[in-house]
Protein backbone atom coordinates (compact mmCIF):
# COMPACT_ATOMS: atom_id res chain seq x y z
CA UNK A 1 19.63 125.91 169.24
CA UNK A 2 19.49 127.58 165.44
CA UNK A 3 19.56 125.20 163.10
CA UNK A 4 22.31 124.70 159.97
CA UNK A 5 20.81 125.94 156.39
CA UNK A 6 21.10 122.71 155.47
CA UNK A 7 18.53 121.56 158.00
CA UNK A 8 16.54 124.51 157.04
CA UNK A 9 16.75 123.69 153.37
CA UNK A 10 15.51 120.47 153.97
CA UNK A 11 12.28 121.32 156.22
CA UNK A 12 11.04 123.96 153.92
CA UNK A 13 11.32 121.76 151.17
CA UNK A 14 9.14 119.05 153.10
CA UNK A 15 6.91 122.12 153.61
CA UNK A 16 6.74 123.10 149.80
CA UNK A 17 7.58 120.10 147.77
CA UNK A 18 6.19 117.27 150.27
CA UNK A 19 3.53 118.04 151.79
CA UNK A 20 1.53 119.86 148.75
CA UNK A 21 1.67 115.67 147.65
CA UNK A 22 -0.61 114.80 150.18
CA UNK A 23 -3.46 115.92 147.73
CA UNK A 24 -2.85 112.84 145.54
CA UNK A 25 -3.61 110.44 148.61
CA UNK A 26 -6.53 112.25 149.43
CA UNK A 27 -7.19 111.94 145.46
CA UNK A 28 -6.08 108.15 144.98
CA UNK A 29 -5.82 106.23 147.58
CA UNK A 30 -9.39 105.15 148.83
CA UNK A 31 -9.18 104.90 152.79
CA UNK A 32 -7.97 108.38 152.79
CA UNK A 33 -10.21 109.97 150.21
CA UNK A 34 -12.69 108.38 152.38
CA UNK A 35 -11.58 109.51 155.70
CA UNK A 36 -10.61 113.47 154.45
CA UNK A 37 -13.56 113.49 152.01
CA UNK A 38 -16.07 115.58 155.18
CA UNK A 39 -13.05 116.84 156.73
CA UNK A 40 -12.66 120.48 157.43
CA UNK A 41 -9.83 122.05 159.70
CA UNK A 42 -6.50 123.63 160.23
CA UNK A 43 -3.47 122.31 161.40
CA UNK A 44 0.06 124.20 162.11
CA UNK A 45 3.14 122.03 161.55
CA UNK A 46 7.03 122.92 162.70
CA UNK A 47 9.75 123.35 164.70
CA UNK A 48 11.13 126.06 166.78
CA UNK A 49 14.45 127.83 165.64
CA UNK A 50 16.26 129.77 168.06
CA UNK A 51 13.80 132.43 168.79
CA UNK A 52 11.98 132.04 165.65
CA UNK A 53 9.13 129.54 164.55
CA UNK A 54 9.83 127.63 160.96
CA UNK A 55 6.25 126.35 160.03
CA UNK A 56 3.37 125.98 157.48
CA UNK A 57 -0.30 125.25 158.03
CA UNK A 58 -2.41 122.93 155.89
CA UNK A 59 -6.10 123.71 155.52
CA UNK A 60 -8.53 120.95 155.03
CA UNK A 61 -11.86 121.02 153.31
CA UNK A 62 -14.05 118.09 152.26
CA UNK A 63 -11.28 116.17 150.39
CA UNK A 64 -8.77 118.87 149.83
CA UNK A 65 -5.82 120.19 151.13
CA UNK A 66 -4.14 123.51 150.67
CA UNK A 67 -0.55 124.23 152.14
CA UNK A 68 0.33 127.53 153.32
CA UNK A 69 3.59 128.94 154.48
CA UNK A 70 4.09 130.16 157.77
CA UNK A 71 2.31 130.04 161.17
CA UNK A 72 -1.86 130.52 161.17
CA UNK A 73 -3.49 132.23 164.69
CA UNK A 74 -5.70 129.52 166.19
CA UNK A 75 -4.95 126.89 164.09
CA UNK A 76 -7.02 124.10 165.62
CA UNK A 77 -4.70 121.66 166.05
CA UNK A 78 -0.42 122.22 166.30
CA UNK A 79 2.16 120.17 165.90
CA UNK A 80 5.33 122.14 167.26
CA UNK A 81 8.72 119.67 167.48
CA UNK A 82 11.56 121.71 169.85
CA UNK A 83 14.21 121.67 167.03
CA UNK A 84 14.37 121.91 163.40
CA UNK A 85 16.76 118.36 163.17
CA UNK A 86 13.85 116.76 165.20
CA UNK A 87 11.56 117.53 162.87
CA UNK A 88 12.72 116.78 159.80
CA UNK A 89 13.86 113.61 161.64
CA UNK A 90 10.27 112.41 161.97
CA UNK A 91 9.58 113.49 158.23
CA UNK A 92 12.22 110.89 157.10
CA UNK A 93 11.12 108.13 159.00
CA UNK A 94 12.51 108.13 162.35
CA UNK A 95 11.16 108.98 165.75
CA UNK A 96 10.58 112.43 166.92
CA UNK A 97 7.85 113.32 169.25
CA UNK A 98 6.16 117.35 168.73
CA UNK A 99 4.30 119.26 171.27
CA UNK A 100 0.23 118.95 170.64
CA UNK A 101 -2.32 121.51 171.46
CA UNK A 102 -5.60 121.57 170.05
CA UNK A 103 -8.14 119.57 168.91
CA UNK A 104 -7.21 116.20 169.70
CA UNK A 105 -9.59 114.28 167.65
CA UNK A 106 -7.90 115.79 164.64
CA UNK A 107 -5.16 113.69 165.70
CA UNK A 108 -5.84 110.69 163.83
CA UNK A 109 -6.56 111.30 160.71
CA UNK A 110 -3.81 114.46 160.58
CA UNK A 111 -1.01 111.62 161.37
CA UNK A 112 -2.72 109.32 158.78
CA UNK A 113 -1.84 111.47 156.41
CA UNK A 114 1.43 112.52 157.04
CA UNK A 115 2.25 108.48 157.49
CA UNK A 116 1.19 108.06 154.01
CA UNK A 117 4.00 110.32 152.83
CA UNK A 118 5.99 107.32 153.65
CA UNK A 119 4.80 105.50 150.74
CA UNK A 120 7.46 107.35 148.25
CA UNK A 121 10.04 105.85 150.49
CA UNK A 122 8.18 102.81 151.13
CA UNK A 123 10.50 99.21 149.52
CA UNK A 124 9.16 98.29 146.14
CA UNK A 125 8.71 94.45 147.61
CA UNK A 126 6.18 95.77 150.10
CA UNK A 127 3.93 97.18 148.14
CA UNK A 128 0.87 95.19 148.24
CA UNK A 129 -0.87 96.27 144.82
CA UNK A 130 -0.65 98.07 141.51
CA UNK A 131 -2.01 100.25 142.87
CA UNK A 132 -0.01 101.42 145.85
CA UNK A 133 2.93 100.95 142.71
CA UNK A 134 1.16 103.65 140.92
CA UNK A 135 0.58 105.41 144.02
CA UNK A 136 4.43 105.39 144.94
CA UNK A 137 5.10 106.97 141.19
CA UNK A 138 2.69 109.26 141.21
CA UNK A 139 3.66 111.11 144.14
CA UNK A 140 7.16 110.54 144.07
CA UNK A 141 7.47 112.50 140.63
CA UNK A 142 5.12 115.28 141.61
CA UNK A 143 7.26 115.63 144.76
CA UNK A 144 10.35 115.75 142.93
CA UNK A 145 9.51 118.06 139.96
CA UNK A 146 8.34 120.29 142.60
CA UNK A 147 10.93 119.85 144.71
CA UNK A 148 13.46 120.70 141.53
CA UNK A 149 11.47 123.88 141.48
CA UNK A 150 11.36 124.66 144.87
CA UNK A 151 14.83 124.26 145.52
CA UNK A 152 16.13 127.08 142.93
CA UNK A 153 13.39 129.34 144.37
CA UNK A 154 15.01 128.51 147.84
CA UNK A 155 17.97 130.05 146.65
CA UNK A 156 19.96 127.26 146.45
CA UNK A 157 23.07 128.71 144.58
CA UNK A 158 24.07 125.67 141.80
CA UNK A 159 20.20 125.21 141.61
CA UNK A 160 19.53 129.15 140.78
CA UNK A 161 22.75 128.80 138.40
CA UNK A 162 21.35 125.93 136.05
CA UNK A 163 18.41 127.80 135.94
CA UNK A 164 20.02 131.46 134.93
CA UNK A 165 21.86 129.60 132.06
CA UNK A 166 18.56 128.22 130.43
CA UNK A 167 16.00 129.97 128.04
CA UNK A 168 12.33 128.27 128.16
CA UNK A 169 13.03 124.92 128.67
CA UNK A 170 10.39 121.94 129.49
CA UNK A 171 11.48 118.63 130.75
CA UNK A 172 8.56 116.81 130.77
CA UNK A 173 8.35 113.12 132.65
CA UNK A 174 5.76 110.59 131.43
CA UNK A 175 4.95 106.97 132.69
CA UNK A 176 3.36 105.02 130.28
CA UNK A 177 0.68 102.30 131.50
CA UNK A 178 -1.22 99.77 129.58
CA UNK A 179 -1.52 101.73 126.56
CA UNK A 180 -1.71 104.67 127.98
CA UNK A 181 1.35 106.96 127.14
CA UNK A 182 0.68 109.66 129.93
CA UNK A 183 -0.66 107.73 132.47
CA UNK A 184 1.16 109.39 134.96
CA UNK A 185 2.92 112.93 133.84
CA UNK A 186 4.66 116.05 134.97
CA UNK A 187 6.90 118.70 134.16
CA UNK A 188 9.74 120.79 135.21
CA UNK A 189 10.20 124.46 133.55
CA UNK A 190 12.66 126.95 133.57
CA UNK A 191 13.28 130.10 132.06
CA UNK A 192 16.54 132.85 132.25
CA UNK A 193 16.65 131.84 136.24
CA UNK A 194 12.67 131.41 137.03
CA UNK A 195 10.98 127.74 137.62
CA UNK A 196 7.87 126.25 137.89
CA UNK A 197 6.50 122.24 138.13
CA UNK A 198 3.01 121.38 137.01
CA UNK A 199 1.02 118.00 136.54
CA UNK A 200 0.27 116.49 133.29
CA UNK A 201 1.25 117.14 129.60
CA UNK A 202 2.85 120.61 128.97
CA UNK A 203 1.02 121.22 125.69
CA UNK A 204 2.64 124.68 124.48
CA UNK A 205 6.20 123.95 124.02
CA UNK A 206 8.06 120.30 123.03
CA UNK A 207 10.01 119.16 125.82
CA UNK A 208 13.87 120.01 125.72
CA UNK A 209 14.28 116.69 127.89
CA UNK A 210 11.85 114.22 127.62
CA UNK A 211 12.14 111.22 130.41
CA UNK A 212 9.81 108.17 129.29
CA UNK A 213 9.19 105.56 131.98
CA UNK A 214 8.04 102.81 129.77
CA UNK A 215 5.85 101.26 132.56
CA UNK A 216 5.14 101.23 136.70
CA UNK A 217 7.30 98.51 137.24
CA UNK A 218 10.48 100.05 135.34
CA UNK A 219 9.65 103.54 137.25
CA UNK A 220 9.62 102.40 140.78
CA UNK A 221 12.51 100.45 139.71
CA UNK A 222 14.75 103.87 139.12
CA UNK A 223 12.92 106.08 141.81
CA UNK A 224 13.30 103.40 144.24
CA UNK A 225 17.03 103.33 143.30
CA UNK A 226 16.84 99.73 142.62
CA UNK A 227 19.01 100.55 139.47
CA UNK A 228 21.33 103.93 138.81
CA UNK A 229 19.61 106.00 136.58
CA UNK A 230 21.91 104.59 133.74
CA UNK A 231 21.47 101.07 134.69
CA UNK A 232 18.13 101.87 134.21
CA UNK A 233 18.58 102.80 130.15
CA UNK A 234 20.42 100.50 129.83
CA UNK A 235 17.68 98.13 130.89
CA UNK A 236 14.64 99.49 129.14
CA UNK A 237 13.21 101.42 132.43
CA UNK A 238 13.29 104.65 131.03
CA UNK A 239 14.74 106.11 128.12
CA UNK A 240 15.24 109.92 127.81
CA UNK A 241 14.48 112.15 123.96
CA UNK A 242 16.50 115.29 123.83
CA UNK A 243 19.68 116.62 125.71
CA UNK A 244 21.82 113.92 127.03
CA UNK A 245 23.85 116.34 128.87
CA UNK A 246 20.74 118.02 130.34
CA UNK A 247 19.06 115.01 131.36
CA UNK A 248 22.35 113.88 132.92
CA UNK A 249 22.55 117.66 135.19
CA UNK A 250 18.69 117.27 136.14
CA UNK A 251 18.99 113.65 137.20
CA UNK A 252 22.02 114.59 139.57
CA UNK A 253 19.80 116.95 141.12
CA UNK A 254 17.24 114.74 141.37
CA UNK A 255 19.20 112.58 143.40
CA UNK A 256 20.58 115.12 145.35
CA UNK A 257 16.56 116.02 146.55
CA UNK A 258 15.96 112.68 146.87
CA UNK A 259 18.99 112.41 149.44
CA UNK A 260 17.53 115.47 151.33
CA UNK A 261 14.43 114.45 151.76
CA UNK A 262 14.41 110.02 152.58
């Protein structure tokens, strides 16, 4: 059975905008920078659509991880699920079970990995340390500043419209940290219908929007949706420099990706 655009939406945006996070927990969090740092191998992930395979493969080397589109010959392990909805089932949180062929010890740590995805939808009162707090942030605003970008070069059509109807706009997200004012950043850009994200301070042009978490706590309190995103200005989570109405049409989208993909 062919699955709804919706449902393919969704998957390749866990292929594009998801998965490319699973660099910063190979980066920062210490049992899996440990485990992935003499790792080498390929590994095909998808489902099966009507007649057609939707997939990427990630490639693995020594503490890296590289996400490519589509299927790779001889990958050497696969994980193929029998329908699209399965899949992205699994990538939410729920059970799905794919087909595996390959190398079998690769298991493991593969799954290890893709588990600790879970952590950007992972309760705030579970976390068991600053730093799995930081962790949470971290990778929840790379995924979703990619994800923003991703999802107008999709072709979703009110995505690819705010983005015609902009010249070269930044809108840059910072979370400041003892001190630190960029402790964790990244950036969303457009330009006359184009889009890219990118990590850290976007140094040639001022932001249009600026969104300033003013620390860990107050972020995971508006990305875990503790708060509404004006609840959380309110509060002294975040405040945002620049266009109100802007910020207001990039948060709804936000929330609209974050709906897709937990």
């Amino acid at each position: 059975m062919s699955a709804s655009p919706q449902e393919i939406m969704t998957a390749k945006l866990f292929f594009n905008a998801a998965f490319p996070t699973m660099q910063v927990l190979l980066d920062d969090d210490p049992k899996l920078h440990e485990k992935f740092q003499h790792f080498r191998g390929t590994v095909q992930f998808g489902a099966k659509n009507g007649g057609d395979l939707l997939c990427c493969h990630l490639i693995f080397h020594d503490g890296t991880v590289k996400v490519v589109q589509g299927p790779l010959e001889n990958a050497d392990l696969s994980l193929t699920f029998s329908e699209v909805k399965k899949m992205n089932t699994l990538l939410k949180g729920g059970l799905a079970l794919p087909s595996i062929k390959g190398k079998l010890s690769m298991l493991p740590p593969v799954l290890s990995v893709l588990l600790g995805l879970k952590i950007m939808t992972k309760a705030n009162d579970k976390l068991k340390n600053d730093a799995e707090k930081a962790l949470k942030v971290k990778s929840s605003l790379y995924m979703i500043t990619r994800a923003l970008s991703q999802y107008n070069k999709l072709g979703a059509p009110d995505m690819q419209a705010f983005c015609r109807r902009q010249p070269d706009r930044i809108y840059q997200f910072r979370v400041e940290h003892e001190g630190d004012p960029a402790y964790i950043a990244c950036y969303f850009r457009v330009k006359a219908g184009q889009s890219k994200s990118g990590h850290g301070i976007y140094t040639r042009r001022s932001p249009f929007v600026l969104f300033r978490f003013l620390s860990i706590d107050g972020a995971l309190k508006v990305l875990g949706k503790e708060c509404e995103f004006v609840e959380g200005v309110e509060k002294g989570y975040v405040e945002t420099v620049g266009s109100p109405e802007y910020a207001c049409y990039l948060n709804d989208y936000m929330a609209l990706l974050q709906g897709m993909l937990t």
